[in-house]
PDB file of N, CA and C in Angstrom:
ATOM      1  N   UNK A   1       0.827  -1.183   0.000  1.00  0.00           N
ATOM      2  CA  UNK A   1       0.000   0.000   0.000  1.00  0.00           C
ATOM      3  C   UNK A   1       0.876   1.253   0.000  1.00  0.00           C
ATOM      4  N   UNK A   2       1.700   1.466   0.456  1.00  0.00           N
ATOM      5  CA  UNK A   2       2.957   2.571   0.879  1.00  0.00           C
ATOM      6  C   UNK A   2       3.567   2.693  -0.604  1.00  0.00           C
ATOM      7  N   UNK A   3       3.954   1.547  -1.442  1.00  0.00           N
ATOM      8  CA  UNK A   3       4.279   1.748  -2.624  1.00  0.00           C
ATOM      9  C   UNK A   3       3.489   1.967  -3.628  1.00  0.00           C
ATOM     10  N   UNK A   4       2.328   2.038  -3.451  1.00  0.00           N
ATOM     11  CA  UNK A   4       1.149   2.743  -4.347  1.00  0.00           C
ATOM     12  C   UNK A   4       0.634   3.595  -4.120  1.00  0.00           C
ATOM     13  N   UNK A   5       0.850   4.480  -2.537  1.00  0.00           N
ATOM     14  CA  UNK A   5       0.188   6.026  -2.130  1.00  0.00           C
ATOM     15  C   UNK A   5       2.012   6.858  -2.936  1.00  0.00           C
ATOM     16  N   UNK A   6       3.134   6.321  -2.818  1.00  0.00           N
ATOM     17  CA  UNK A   6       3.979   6.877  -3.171  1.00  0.00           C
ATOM     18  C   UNK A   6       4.238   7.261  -4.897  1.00  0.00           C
ATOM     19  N   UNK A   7       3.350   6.098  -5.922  1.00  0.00           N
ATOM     20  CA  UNK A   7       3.826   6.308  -6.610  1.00  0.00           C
ATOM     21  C   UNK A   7       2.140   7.235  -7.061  1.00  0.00           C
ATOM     22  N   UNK A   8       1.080   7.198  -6.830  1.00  0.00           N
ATOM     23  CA  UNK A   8       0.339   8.207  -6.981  1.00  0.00           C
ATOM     24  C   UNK A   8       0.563   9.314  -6.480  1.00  0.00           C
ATOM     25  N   UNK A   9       1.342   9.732  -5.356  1.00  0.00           N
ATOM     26  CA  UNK A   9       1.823  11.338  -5.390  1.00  0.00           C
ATOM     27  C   UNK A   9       2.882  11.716  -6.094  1.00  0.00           C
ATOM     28  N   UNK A  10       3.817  11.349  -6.622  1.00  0.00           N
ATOM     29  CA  UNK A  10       4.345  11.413  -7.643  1.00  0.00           C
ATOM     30  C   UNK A  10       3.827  11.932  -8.845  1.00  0.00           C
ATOM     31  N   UNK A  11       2.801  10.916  -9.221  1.00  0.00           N
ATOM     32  CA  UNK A  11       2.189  11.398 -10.428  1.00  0.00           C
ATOM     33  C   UNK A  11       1.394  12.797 -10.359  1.00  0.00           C
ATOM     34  N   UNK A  12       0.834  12.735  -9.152  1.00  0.00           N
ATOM     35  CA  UNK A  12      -0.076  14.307  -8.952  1.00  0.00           C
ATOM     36  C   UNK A  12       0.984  15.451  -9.039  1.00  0.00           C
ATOM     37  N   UNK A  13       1.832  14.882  -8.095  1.00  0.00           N
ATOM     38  CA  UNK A  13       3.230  16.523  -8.509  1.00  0.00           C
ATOM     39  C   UNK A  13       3.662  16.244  -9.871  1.00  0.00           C
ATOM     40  N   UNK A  14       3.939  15.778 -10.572  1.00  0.00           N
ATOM     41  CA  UNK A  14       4.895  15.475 -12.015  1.00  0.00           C
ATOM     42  C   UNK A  14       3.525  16.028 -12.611  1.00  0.00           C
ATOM     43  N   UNK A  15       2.268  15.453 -12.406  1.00  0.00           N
ATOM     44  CA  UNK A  15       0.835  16.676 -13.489  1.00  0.00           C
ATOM     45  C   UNK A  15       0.896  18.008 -12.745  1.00  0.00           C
ATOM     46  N   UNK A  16       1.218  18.067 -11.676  1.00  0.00           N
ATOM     47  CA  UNK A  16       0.432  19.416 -11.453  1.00  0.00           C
ATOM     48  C   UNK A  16       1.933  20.360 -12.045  1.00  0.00           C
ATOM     49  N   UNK A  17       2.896  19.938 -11.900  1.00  0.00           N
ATOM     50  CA  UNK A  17       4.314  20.637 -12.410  1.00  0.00           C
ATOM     51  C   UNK A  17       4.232  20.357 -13.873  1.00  0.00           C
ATOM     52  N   UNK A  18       3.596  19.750 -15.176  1.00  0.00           N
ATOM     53  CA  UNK A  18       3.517  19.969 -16.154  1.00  0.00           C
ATOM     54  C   UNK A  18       2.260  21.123 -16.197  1.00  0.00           C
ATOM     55  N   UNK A  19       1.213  20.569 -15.922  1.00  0.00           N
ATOM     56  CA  UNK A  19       0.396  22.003 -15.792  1.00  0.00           C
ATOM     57  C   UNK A  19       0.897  23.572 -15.654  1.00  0.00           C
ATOM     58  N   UNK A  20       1.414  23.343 -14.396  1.00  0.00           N
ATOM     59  CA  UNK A  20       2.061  25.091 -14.377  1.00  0.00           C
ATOM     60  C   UNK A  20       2.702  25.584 -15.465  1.00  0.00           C
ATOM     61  N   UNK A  21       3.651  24.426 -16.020  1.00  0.00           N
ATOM     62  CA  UNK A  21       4.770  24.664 -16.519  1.00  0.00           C
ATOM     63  C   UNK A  21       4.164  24.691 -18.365  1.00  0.00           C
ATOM     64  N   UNK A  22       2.832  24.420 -18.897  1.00  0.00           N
ATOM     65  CA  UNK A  22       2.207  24.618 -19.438  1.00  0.00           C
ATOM     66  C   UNK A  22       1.681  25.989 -20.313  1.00  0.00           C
ATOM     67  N   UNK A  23       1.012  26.188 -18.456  1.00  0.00           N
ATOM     68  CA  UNK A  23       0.636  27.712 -18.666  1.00  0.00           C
ATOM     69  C   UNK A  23       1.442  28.802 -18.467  1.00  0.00           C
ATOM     70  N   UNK A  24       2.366  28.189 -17.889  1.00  0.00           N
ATOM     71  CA  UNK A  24       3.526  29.316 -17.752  1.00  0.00           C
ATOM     72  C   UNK A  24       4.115  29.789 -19.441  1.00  0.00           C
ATOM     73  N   UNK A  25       4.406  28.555 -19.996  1.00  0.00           N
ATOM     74  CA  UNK A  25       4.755  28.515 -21.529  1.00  0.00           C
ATOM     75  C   UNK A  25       3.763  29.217 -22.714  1.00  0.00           C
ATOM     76  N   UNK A  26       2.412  29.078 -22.178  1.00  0.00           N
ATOM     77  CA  UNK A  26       1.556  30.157 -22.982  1.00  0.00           C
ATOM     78  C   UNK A  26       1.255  31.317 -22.729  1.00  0.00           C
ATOM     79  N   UNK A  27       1.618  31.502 -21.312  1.00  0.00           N
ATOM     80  CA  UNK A  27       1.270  33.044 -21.245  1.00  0.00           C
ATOM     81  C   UNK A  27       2.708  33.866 -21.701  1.00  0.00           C
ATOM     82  N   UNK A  28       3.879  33.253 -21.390  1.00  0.00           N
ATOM     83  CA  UNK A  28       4.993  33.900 -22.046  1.00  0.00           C
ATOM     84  C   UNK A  28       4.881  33.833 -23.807  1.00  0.00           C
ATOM     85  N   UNK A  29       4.219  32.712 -24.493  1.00  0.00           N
ATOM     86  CA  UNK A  29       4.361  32.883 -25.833  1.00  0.00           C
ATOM     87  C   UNK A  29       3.323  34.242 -25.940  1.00  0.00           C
ATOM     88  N   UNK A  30       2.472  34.255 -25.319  1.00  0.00           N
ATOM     89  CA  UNK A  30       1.546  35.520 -25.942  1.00  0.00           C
ATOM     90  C   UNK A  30       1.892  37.039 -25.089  1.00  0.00           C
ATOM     91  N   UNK A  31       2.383  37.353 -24.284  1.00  0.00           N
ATOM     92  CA  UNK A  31       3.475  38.390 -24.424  1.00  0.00           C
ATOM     93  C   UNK A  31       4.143  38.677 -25.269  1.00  0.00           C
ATOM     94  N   UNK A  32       4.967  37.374 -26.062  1.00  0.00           N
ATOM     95  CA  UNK A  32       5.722  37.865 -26.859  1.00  0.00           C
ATOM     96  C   UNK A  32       5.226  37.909 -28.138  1.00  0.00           C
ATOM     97  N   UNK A  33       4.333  37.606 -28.592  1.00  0.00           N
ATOM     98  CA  UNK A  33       3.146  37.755 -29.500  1.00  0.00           C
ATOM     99  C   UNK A  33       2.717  39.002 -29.463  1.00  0.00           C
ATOM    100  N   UNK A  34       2.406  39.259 -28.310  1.00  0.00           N
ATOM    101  CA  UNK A  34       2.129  40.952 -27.710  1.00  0.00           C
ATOM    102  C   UNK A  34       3.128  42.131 -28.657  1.00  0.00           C
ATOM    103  N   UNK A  35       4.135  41.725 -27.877  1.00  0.00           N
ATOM    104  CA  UNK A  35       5.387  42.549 -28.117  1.00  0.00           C
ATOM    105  C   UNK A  35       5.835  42.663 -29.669  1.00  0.00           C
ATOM    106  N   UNK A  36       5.498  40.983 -30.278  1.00  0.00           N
ATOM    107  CA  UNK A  36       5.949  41.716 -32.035  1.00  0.00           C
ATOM    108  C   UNK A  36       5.316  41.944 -32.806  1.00  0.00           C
ATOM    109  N   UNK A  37       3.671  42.465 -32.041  1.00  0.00           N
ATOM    110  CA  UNK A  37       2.607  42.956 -32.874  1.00  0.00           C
ATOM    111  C   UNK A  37       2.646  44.357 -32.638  1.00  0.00           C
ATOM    112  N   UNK A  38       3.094  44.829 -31.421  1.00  0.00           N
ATOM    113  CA  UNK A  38       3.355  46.351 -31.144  1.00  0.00           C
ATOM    114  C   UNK A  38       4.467  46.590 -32.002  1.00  0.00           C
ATOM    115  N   UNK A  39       5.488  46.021 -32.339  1.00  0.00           N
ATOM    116  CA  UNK A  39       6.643  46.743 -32.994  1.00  0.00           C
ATOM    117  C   UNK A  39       6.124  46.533 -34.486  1.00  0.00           C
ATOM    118  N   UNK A  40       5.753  45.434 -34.767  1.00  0.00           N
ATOM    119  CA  UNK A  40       5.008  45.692 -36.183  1.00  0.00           C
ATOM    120  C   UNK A  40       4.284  47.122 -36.732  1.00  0.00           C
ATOM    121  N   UNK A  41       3.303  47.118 -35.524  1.00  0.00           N
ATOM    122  CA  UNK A  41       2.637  48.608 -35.623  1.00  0.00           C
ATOM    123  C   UNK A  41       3.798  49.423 -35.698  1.00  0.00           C
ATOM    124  N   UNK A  42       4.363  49.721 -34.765  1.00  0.00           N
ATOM    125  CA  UNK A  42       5.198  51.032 -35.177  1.00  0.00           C
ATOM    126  C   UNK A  42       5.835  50.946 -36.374  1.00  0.00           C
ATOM    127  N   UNK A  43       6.030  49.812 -36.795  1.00  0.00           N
ATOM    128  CA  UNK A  43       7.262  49.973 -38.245  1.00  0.00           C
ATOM    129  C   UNK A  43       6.152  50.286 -39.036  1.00  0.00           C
ATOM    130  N   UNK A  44       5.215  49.810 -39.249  1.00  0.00           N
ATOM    131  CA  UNK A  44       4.045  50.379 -40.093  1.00  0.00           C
ATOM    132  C   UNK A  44       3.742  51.648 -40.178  1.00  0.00           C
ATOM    133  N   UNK A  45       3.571  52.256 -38.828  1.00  0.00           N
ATOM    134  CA  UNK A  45       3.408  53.704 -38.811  1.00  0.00           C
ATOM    135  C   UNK A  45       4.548  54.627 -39.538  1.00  0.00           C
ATOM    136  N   UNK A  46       5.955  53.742 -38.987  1.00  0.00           N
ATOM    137  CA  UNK A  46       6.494  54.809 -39.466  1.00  0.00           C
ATOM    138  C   UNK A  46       7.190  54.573 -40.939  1.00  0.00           C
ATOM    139  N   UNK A  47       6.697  53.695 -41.536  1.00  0.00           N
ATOM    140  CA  UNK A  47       6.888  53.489 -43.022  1.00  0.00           C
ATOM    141  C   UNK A  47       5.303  53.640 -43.667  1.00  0.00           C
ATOM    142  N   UNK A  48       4.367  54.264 -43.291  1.00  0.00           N
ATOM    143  CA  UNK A  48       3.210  54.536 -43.846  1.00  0.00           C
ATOM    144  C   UNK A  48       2.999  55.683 -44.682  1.00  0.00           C
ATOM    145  N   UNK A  49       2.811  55.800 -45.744  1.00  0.00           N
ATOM    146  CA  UNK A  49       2.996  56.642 -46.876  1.00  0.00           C
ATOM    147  C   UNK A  49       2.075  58.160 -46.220  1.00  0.00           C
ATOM    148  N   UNK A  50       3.089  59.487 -46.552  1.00  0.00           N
ATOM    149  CA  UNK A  50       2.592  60.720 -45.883  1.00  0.00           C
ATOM    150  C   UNK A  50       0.913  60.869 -46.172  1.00  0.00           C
ATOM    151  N   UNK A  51       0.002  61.406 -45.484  1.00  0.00           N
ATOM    152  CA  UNK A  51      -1.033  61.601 -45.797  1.00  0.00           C
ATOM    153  C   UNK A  51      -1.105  62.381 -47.012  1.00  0.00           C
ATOM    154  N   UNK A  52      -2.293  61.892 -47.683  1.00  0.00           N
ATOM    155  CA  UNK A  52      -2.408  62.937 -48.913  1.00  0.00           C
ATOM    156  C   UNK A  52      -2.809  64.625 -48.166  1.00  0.00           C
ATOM    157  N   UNK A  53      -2.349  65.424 -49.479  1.00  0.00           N
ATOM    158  CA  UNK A  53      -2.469  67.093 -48.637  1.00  0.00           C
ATOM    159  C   UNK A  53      -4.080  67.290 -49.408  1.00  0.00           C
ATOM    160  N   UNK A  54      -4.590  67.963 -48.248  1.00  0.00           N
ATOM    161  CA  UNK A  54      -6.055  68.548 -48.538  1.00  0.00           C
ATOM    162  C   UNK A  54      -5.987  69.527 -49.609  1.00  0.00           C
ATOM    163  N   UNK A  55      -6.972  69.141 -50.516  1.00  0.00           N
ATOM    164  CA  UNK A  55      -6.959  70.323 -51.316  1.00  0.00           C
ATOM    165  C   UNK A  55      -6.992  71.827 -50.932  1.00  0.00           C
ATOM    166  N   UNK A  56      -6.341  73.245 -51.411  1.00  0.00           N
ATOM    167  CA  UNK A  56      -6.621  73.996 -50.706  1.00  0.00           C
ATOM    168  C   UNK A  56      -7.722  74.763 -50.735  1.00  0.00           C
ATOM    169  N   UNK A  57      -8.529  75.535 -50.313  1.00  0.00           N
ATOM    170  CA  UNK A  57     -10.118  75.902 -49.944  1.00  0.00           C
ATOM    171  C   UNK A  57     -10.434  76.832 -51.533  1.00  0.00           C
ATOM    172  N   UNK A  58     -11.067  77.114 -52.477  1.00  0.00           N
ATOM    173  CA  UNK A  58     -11.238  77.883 -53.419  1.00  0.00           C
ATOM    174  C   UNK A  58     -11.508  79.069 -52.780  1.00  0.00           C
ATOM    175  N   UNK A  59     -11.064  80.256 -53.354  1.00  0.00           N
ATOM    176  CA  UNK A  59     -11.055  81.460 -52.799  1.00  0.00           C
ATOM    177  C   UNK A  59     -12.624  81.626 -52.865  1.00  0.00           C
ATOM    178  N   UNK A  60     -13.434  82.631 -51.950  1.00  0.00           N
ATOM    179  CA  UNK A  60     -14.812  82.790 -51.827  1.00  0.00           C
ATOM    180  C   UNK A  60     -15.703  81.307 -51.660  1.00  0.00           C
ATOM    181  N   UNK A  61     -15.341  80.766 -51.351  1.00  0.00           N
ATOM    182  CA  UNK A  61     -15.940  79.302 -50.718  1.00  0.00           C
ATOM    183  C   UNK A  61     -17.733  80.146 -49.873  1.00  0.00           C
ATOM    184  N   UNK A  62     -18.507  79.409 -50.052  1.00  0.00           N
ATOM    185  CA  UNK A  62     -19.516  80.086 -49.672  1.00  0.00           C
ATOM    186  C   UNK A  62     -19.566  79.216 -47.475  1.00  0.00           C
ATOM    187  N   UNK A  63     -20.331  79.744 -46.532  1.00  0.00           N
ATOM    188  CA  UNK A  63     -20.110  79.206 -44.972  1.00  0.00           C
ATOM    189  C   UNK A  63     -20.422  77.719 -45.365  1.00  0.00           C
ATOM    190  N   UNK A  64     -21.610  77.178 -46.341  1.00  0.00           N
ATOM    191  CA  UNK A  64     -21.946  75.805 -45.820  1.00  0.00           C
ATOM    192  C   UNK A  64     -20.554  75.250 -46.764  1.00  0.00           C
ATOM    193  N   UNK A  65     -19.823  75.652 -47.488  1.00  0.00           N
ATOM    194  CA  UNK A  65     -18.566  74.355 -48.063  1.00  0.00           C
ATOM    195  C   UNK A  65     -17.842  74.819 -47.087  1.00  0.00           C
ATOM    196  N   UNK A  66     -17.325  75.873 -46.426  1.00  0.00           N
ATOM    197  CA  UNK A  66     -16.387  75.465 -45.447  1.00  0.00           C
ATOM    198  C   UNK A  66     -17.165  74.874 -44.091  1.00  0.00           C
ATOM    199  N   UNK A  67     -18.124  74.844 -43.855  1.00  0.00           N
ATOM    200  CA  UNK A  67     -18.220  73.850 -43.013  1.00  0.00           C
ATOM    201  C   UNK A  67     -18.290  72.417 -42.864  1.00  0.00           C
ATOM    202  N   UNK A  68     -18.293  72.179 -44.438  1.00  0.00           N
ATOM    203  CA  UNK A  68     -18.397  70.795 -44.723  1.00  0.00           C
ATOM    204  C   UNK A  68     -17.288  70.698 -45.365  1.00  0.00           C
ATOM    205  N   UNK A  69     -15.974  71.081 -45.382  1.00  0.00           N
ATOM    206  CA  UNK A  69     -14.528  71.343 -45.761  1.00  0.00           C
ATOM    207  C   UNK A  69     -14.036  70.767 -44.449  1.00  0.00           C
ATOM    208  N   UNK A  70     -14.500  71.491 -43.613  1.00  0.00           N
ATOM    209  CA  UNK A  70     -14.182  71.559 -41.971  1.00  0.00           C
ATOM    210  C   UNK A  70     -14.334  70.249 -41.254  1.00  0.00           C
ATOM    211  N   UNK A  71     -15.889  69.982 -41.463  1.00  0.00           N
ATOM    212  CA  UNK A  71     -15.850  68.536 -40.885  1.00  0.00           C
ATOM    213  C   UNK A  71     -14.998  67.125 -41.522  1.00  0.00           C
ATOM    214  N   UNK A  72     -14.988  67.798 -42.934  1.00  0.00           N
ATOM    215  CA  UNK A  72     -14.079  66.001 -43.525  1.00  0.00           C
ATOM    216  C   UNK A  72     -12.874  66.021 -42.956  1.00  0.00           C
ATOM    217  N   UNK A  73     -11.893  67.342 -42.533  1.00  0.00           N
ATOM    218  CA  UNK A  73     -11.200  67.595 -42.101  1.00  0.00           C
ATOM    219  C   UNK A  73     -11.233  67.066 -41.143  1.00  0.00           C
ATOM    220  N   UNK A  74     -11.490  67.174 -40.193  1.00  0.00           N
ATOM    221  CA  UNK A  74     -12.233  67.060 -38.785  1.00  0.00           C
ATOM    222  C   UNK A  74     -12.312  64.730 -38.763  1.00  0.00           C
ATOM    223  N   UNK A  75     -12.549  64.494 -39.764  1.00  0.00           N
ATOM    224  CA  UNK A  75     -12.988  63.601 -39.578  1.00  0.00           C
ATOM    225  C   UNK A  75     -11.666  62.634 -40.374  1.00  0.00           C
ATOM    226  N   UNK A  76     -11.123  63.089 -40.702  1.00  0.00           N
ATOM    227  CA  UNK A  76      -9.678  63.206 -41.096  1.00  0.00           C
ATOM    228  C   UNK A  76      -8.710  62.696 -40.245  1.00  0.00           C
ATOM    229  N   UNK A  77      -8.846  64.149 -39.141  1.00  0.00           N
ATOM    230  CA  UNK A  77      -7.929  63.881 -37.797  1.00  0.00           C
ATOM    231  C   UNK A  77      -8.697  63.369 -36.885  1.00  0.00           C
ATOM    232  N   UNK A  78      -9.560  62.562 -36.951  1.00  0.00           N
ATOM    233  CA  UNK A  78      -9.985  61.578 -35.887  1.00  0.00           C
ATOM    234  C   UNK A  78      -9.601  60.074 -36.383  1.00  0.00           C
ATOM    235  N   UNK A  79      -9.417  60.067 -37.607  1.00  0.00           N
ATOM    236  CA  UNK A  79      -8.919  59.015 -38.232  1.00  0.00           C
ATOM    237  C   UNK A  79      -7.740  58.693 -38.421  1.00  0.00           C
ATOM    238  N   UNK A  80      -6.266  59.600 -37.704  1.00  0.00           N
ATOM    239  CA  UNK A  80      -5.412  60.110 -37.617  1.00  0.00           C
ATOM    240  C   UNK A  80      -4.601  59.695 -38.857  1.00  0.00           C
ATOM    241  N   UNK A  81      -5.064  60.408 -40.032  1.00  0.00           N
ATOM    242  CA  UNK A  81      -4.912  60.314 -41.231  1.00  0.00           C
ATOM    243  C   UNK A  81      -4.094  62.080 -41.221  1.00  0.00           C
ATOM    244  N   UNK A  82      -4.683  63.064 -40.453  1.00  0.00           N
ATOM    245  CA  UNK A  82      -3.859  64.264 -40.549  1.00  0.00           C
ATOM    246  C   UNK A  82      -3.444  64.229 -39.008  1.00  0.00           C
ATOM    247  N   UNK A  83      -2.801  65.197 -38.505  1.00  0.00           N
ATOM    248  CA  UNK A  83      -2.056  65.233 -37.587  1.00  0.00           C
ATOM    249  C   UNK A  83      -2.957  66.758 -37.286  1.00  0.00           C
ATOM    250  N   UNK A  84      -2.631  67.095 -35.703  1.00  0.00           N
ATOM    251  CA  UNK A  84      -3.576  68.033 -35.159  1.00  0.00           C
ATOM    252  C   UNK A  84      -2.717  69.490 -35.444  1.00  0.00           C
ATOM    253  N   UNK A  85      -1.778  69.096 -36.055  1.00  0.00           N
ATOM    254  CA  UNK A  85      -0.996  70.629 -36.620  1.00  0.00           C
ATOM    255  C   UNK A  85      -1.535  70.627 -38.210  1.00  0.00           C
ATOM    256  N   UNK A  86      -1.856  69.600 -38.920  1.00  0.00           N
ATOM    257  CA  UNK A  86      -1.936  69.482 -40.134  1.00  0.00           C
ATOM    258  C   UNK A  86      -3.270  70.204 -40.095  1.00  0.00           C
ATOM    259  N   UNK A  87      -3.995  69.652 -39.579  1.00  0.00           N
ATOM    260  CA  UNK A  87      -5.477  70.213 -39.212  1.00  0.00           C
ATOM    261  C   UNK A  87      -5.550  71.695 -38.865  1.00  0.00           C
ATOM    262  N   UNK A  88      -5.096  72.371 -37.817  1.00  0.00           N
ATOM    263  CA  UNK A  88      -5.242  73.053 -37.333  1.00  0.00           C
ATOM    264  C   UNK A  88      -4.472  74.113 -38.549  1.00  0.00           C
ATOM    265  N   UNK A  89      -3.655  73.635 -39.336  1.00  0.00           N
ATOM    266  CA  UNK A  89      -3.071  74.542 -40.479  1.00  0.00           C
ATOM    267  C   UNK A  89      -4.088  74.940 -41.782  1.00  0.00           C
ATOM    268  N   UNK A  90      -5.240  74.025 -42.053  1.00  0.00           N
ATOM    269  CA  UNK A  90      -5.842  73.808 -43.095  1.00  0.00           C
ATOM    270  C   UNK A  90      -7.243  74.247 -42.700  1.00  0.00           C
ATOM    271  N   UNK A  91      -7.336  74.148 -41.359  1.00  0.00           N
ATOM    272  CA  UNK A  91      -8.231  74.852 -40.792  1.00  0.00           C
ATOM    273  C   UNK A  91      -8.331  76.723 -40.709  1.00  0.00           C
ATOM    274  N   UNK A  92      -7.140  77.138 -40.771  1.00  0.00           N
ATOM    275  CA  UNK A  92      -6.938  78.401 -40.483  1.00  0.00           C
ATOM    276  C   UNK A  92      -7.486  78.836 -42.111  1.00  0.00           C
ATOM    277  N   UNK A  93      -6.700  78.185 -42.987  1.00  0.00           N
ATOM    278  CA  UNK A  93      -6.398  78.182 -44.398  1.00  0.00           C
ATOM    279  C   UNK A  93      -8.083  78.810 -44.753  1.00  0.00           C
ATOM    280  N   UNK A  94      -8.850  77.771 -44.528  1.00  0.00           N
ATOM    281  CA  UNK A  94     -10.212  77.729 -44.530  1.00  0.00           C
ATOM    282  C   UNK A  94     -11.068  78.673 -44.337  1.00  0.00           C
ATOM    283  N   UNK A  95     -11.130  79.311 -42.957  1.00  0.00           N
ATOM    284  CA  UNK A  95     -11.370  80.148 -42.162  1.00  0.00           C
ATOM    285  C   UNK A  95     -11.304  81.486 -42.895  1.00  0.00           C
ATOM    286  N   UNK A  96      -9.479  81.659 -43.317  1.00  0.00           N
ATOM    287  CA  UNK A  96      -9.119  82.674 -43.944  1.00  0.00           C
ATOM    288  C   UNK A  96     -10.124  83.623 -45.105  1.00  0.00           C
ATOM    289  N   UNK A  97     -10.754  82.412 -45.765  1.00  0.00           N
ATOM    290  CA  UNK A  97     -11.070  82.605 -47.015  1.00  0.00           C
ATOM    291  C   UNK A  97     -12.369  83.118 -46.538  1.00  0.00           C
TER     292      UNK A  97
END
């Protein structure tokens, strides 16, 4: 009996130490899964072709095209397709007229 309670605890530590050692192995693979999907992104970002430039506003633009100039704009840099200086430059541009 002593040699069969011994060799069943054995087996419970040798499973429960593959178990850990399991999940230990998947949660480190998906960290690092993590990690070369973030650097992916950045190389993407920063090899992503410059935004196209907004056309510039026709002189005498009547209020409703620059407001609807304004919002594609607008909807532009929420899409961070322009940058909030790009915006805020094309915005003035706009305004101007």
């Amino acid at each position: 009996m002593g040699l069969l309670r011994g060799v069943a605890r054995t087996a419970v530590i040798a499973g429960t130490a593959t178990a850990v050692s399991n999940r230990v192995s998947r949660r480190q693979a998906g960290r690092w899964a993590q990690q070369e999907q973030e650097q992916y992104d950045q190389q993407q970002q920063q090899y992503a072709p410059p935004p196209p430039a907004a056309a510039p506003p026709a002189a005498g633009m009547s209020m409703e095209d620059k407001v609807a100039h304004l919002k594609s704009l607008g909807e532009l840099r929420s899409q961070g397709i322009l940058t909030d200086e790009e915006f805020e430059q094309q915005k003035a541009a706009i305004l101007a007229n």
